[in-house]
C-alpha atoms as a PDB file:
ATOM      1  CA  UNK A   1      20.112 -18.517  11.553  1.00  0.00           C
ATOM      2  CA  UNK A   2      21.679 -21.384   9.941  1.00  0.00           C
ATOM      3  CA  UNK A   3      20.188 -23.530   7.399  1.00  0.00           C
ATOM      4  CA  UNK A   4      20.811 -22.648   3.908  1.00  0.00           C
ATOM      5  CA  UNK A   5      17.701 -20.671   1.893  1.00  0.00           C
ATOM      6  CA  UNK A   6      17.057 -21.170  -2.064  1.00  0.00           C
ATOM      7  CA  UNK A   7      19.465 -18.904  -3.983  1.00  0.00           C
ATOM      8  CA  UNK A   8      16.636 -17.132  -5.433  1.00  0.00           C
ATOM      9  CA  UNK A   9      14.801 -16.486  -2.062  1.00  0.00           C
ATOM     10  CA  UNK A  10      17.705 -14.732  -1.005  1.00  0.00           C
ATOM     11  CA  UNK A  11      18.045 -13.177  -4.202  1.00  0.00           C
ATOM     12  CA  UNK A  12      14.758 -11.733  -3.779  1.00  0.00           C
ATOM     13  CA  UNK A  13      15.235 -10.430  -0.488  1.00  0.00           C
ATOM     14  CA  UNK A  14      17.939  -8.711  -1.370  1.00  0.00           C
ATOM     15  CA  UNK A  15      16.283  -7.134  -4.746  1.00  0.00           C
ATOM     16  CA  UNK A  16      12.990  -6.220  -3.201  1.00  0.00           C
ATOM     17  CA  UNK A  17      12.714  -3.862  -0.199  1.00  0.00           C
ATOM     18  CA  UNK A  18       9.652  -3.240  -2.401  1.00  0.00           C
ATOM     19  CA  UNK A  19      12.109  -3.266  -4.601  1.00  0.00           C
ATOM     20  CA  UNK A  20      14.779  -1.760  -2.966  1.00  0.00           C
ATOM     21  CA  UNK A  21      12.902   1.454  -2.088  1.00  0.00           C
ATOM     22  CA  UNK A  22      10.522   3.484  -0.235  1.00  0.00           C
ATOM     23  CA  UNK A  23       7.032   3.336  -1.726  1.00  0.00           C
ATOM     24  CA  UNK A  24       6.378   6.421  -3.612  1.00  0.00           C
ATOM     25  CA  UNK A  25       2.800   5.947  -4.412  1.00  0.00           C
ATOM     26  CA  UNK A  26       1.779   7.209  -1.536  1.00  0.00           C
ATOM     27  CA  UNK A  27      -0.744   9.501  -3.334  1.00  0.00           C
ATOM     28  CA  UNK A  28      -1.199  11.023  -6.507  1.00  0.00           C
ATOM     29  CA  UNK A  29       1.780  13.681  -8.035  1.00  0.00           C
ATOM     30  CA  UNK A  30      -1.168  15.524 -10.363  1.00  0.00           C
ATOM     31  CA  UNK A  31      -1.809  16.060 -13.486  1.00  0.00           C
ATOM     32  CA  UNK A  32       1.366  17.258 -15.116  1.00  0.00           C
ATOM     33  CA  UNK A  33       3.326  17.607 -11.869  1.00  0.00           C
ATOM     34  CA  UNK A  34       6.582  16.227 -10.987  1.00  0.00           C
ATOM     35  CA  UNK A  35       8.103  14.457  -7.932  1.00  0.00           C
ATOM     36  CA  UNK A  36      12.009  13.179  -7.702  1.00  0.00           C
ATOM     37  CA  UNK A  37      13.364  11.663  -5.180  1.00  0.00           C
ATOM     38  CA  UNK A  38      15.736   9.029  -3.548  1.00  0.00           C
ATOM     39  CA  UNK A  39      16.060   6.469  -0.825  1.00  0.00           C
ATOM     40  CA  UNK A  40      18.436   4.117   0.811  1.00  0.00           C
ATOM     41  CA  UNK A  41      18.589   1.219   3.490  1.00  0.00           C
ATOM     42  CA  UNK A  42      17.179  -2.795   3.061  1.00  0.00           C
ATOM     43  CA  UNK A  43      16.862  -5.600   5.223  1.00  0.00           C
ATOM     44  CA  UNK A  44      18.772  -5.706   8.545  1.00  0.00           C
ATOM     45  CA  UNK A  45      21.800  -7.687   8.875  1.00  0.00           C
ATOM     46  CA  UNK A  46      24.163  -9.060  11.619  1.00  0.00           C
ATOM     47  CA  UNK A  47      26.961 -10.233   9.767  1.00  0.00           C
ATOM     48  CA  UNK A  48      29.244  -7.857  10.547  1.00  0.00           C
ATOM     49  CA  UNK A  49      27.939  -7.376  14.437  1.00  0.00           C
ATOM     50  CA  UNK A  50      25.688  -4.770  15.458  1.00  0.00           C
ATOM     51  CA  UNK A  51      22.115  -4.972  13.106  1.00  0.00           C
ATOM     52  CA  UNK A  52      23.013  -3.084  10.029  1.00  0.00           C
ATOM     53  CA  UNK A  53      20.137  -1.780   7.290  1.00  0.00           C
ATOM     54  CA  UNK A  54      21.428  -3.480   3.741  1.00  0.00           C
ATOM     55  CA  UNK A  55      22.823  -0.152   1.708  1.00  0.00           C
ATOM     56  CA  UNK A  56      20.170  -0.296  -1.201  1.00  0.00           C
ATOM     57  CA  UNK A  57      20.164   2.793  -3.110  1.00  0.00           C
ATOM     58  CA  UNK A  58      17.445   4.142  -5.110  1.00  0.00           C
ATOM     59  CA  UNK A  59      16.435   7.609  -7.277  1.00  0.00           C
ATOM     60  CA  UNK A  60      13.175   7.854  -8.852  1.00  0.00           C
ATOM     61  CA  UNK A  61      11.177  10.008 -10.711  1.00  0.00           C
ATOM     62  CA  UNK A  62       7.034  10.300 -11.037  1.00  0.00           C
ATOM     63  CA  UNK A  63       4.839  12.303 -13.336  1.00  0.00           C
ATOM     64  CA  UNK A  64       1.578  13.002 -13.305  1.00  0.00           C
ATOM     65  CA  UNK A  65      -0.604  11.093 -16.133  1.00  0.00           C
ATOM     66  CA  UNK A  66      -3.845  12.879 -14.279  1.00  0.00           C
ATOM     67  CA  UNK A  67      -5.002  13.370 -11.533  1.00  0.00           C
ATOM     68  CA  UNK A  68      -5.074  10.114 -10.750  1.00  0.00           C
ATOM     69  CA  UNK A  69      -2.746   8.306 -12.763  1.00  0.00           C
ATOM     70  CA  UNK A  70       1.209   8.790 -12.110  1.00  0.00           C
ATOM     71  CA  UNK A  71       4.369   7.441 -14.311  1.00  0.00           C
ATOM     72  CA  UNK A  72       6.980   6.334 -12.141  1.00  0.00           C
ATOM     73  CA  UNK A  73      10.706   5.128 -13.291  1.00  0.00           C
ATOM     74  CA  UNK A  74      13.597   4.631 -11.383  1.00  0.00           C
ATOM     75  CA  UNK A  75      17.144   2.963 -11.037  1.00  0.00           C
ATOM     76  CA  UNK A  76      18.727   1.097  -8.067  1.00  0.00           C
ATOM     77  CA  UNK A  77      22.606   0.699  -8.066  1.00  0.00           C
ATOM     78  CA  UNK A  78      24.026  -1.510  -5.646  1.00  0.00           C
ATOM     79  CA  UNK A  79      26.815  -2.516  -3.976  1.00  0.00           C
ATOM     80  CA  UNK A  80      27.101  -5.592  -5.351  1.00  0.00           C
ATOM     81  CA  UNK A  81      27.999  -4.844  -9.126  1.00  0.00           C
ATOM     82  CA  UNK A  82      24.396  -4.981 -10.186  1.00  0.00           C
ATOM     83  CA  UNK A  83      22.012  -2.331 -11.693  1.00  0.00           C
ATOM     84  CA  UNK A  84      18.435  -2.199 -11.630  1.00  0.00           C
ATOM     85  CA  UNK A  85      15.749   0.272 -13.471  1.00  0.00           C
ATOM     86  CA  UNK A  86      12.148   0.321 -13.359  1.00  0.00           C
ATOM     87  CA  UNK A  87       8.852   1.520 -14.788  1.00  0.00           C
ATOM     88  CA  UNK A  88       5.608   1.346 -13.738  1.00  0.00           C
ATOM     89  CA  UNK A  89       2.400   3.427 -12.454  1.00  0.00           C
ATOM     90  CA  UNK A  90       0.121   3.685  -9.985  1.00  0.00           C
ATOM     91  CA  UNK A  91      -3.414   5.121  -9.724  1.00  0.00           C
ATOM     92  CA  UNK A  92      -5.591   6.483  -6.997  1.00  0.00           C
ATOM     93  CA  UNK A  93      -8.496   4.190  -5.980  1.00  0.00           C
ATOM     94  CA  UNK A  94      -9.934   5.775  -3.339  1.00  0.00           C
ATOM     95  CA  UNK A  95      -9.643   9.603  -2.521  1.00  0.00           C
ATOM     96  CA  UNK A  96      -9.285  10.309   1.392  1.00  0.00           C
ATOM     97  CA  UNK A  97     -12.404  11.403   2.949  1.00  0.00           C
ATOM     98  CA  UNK A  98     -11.753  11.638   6.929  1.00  0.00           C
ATOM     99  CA  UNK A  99     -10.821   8.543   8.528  1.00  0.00           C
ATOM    100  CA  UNK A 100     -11.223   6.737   5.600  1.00  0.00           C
ATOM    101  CA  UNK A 101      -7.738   6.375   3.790  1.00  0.00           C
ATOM    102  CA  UNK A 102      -6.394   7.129   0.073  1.00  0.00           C
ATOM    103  CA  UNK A 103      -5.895   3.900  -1.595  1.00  0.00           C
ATOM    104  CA  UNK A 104      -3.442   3.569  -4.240  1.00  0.00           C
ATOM    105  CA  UNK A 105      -2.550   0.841  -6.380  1.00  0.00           C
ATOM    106  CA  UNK A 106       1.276   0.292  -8.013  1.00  0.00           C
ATOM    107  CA  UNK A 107       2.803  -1.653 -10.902  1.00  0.00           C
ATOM    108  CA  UNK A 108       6.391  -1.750 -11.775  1.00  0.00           C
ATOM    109  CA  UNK A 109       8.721  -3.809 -13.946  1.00  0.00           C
ATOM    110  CA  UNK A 110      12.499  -4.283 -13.307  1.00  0.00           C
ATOM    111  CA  UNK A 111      15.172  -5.197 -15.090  1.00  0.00           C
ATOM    112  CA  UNK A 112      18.048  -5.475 -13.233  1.00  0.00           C
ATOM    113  CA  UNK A 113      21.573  -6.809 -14.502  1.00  0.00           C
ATOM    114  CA  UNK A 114      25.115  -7.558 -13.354  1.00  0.00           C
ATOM    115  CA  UNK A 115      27.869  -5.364 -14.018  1.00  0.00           C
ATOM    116  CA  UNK A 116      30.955  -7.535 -13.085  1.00  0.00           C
ATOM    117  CA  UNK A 117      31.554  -7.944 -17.214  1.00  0.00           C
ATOM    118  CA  UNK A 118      32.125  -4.676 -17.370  1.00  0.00           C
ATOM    119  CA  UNK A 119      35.444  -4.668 -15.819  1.00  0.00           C
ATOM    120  CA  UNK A 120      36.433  -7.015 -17.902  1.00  0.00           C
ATOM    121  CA  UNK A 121      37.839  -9.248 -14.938  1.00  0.00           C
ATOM    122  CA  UNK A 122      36.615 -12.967 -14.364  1.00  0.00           C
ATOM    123  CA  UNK A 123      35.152 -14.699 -11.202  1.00  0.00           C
ATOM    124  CA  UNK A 124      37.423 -16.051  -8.411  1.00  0.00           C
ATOM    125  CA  UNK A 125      36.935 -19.171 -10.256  1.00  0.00           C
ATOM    126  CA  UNK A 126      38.048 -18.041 -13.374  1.00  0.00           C
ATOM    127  CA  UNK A 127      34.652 -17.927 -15.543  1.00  0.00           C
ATOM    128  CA  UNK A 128      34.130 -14.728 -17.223  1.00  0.00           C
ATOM    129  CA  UNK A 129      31.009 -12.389 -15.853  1.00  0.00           C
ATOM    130  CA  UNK A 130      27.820 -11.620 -17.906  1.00  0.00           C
ATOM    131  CA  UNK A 131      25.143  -9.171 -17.523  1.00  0.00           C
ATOM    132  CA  UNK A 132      22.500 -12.012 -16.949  1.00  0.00           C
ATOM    133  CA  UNK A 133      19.215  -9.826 -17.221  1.00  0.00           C
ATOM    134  CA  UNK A 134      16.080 -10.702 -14.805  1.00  0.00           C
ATOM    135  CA  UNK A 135      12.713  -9.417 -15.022  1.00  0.00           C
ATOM    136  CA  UNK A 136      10.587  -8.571 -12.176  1.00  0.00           C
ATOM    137  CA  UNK A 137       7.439  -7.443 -10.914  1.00  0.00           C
ATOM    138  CA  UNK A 138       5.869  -5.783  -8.433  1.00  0.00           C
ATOM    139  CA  UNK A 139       2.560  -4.938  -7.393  1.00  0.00           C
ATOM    140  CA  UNK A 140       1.543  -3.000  -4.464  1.00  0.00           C
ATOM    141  CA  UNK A 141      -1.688  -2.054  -2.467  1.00  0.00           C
ATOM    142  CA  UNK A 142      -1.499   1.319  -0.205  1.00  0.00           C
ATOM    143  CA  UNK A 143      -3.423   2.654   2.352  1.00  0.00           C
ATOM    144  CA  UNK A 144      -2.643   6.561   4.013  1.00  0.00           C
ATOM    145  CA  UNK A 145      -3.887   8.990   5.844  1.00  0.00           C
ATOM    146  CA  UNK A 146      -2.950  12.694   5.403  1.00  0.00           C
ATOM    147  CA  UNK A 147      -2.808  13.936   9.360  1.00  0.00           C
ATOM    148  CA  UNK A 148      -1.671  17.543   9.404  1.00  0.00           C
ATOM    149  CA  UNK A 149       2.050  17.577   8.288  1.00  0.00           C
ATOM    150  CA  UNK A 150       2.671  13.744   8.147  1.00  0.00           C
ATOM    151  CA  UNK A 151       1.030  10.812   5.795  1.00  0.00           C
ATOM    152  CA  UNK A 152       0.850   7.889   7.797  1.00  0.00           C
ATOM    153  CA  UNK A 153       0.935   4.835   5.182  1.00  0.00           C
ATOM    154  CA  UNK A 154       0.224   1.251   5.400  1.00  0.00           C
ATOM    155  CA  UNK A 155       0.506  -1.221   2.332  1.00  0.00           C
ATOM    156  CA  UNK A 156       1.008  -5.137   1.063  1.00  0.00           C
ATOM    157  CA  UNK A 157       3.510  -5.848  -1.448  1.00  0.00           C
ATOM    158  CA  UNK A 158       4.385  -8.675  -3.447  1.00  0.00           C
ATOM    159  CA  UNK A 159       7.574  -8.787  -5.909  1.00  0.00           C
ATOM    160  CA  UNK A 160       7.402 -11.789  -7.935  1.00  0.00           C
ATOM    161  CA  UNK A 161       9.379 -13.183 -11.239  1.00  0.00           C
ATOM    162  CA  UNK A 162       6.576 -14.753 -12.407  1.00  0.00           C
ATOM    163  CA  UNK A 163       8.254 -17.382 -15.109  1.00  0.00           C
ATOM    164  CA  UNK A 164       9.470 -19.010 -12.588  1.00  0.00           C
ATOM    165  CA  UNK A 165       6.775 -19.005 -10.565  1.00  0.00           C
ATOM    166  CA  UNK A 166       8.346 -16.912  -7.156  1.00  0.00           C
ATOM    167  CA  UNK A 167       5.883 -14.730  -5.581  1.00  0.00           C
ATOM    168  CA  UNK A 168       7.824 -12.923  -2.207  1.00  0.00           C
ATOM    169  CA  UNK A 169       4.794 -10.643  -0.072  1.00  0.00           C
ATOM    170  CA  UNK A 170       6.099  -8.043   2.495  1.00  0.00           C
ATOM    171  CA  UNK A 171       4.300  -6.050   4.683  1.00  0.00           C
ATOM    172  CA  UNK A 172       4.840  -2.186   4.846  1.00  0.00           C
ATOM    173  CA  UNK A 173       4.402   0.914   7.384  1.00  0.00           C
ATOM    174  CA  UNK A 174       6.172   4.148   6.800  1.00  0.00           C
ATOM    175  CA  UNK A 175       5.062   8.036   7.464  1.00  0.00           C
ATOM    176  CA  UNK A 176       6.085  11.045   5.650  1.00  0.00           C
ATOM    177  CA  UNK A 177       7.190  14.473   7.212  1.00  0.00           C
ATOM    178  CA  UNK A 178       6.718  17.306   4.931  1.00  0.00           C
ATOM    179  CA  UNK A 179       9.446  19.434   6.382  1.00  0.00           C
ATOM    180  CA  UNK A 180       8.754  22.176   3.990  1.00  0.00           C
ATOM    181  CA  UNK A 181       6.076  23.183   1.174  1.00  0.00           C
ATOM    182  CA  UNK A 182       8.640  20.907  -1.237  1.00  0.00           C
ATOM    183  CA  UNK A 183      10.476  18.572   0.511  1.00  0.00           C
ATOM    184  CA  UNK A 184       9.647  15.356   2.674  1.00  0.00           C
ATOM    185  CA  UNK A 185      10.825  12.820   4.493  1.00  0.00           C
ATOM    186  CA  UNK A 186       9.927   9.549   4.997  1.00  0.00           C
ATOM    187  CA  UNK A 187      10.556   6.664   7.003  1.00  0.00           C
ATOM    188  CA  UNK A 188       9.599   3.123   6.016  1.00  0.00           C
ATOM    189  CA  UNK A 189      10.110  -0.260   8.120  1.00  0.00           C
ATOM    190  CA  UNK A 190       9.032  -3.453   6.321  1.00  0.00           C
ATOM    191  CA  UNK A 191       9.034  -7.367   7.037  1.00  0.00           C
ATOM    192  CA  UNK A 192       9.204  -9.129   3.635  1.00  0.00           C
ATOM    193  CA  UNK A 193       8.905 -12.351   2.531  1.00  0.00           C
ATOM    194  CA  UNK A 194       7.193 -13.109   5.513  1.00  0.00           C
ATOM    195  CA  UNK A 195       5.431 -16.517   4.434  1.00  0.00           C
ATOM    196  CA  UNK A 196       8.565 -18.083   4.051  1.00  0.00           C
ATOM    197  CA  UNK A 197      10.805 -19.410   7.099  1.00  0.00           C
ATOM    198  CA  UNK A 198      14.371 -17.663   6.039  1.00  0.00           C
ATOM    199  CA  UNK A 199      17.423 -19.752   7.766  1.00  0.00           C
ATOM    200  CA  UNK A 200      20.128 -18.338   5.690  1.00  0.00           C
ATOM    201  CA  UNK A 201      23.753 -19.744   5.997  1.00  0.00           C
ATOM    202  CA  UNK A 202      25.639 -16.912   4.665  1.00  0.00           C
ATOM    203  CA  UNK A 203      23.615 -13.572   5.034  1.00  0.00           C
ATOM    204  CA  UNK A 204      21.676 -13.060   8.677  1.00  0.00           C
ATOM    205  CA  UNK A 205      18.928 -11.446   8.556  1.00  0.00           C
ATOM    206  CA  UNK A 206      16.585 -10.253  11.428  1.00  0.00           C
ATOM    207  CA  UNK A 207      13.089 -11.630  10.915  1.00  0.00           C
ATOM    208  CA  UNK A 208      10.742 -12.543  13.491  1.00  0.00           C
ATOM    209  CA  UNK A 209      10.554 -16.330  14.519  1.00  0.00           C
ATOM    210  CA  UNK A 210      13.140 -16.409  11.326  1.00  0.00           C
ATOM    211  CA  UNK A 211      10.456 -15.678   8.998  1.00  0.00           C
ATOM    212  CA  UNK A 212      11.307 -13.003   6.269  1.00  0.00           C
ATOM    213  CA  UNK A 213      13.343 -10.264   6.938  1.00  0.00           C
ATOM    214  CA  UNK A 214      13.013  -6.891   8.937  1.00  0.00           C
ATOM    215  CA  UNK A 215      14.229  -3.655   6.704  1.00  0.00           C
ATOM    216  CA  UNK A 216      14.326  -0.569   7.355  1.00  0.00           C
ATOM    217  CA  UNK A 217      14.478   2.759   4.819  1.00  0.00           C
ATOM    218  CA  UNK A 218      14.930   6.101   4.736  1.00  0.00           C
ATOM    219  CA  UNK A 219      14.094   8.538   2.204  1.00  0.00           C
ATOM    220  CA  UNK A 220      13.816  12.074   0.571  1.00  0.00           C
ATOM    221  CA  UNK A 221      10.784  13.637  -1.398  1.00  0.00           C
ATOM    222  CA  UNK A 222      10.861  16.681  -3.642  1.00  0.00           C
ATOM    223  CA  UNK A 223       7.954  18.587  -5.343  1.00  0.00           C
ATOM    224  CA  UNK A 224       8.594  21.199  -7.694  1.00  0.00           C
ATOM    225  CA  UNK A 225       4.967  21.733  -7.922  1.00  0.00           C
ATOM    226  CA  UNK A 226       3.758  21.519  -5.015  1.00  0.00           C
ATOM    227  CA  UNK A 227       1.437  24.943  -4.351  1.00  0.00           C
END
């Protein structure tokens, strides 16, 4: 890969990941139940050699509106001196009934800003840092099947700032492994922004034909509640 992409296409990828974490409405938390939980990994690079997963972290929490509806909020710290918080919800469409899946539909806002003014320190080229707060958004469509142990999931994404008109879609697959009655883990691969053809100059990314970029996530799901 090496023709240069928009700064804000990059920008994106890097944010996104569906926003830099696993999707967590998977299904419903319940009414008045909790779920917590964290994830971490992005888009593949090759920068630095072998294909590496981007190290996006996220925590989260969700709480259940009704049976239906859920609260979710979460943060994302990064390792490039930017922090990013969220709130949203999501609601159950569709209840699962055989082979027919659960369909859930997500909303979230972020707000992410920089944190290189906070160490008071300027830029190589000698202009100061400021916090420069974004707003994005995110919706997301979900399909999943509950199969024994595991929820095998399936969803479309798009993150978008939409005052400037940027719309990015990925495309999701991930399972969940409910290793105990209150703990799972899950396993998400992704190709996002995969409309656009990304030839980027500085960061490589795997995507197929150069188009978006392959990420891959991993992360951990507990429920006090769960009976």
């Amino acid at each position: 890969m090496s023709r240069r992409l928009k700064p804000w296409c990059c920008l994106s990828l890097l944010l996104l990941g569906s926003a830099c974490t696993t999707s967590r409405a998977i299904r419903p938390v319940g009414a008045k139940q909790w779920q917590v939980g964290g994830s971490v990994g992005g888009p593949v690079f090759t920068n630095l050699g072998a294909p590496i997963p981007t190290p996006l972290l996220n925590v989260y929490g969700r709480y259940g509106l009704t049976d239906k509806a859920t609260l979710e909020f979460g943060l994302s710290p990064t390792v490039i001196r930017a922090l990013g918080a969220d709130v949203g919800a999501s609601y159950e469409i569709l209840a699962q009934n055989g082979g027919v899946p659960r369909v859930m539909a997500d909303g979230r806002v972020y707000l992410w800003a920089g944190l290189g003014e906070l160490t008071g320190k300027p830029r190589g080229s000698g202009t100061p840092f400021t916090l420069a707060p974004r707003l994005y958004e995110q919706l997301q469509a979900t399909a999943a099947w509950d199969v024994g142990r595991f929820t095998l999931y399936a969803g479309l994404n798009l993150f978008a700032q939409v005052e400037r008109v940027i719309f990015v879609p990925s495309l999701i697959a991930g399972v969940e492994w409910r290793v105990g009655r209150l703990v799972g883990l899950q396993l998400e691969l992704k190709q996002m922004g995969f409309t656009q053809n990304q030839l980027f100059a500085v960061v490589d990314f795997i995507g197929p034909g150069n188009f978006g970029a392959f990420a891959v996530q991993l992360g951990v799901n507990v429920y006090p509640g769960a009976k």
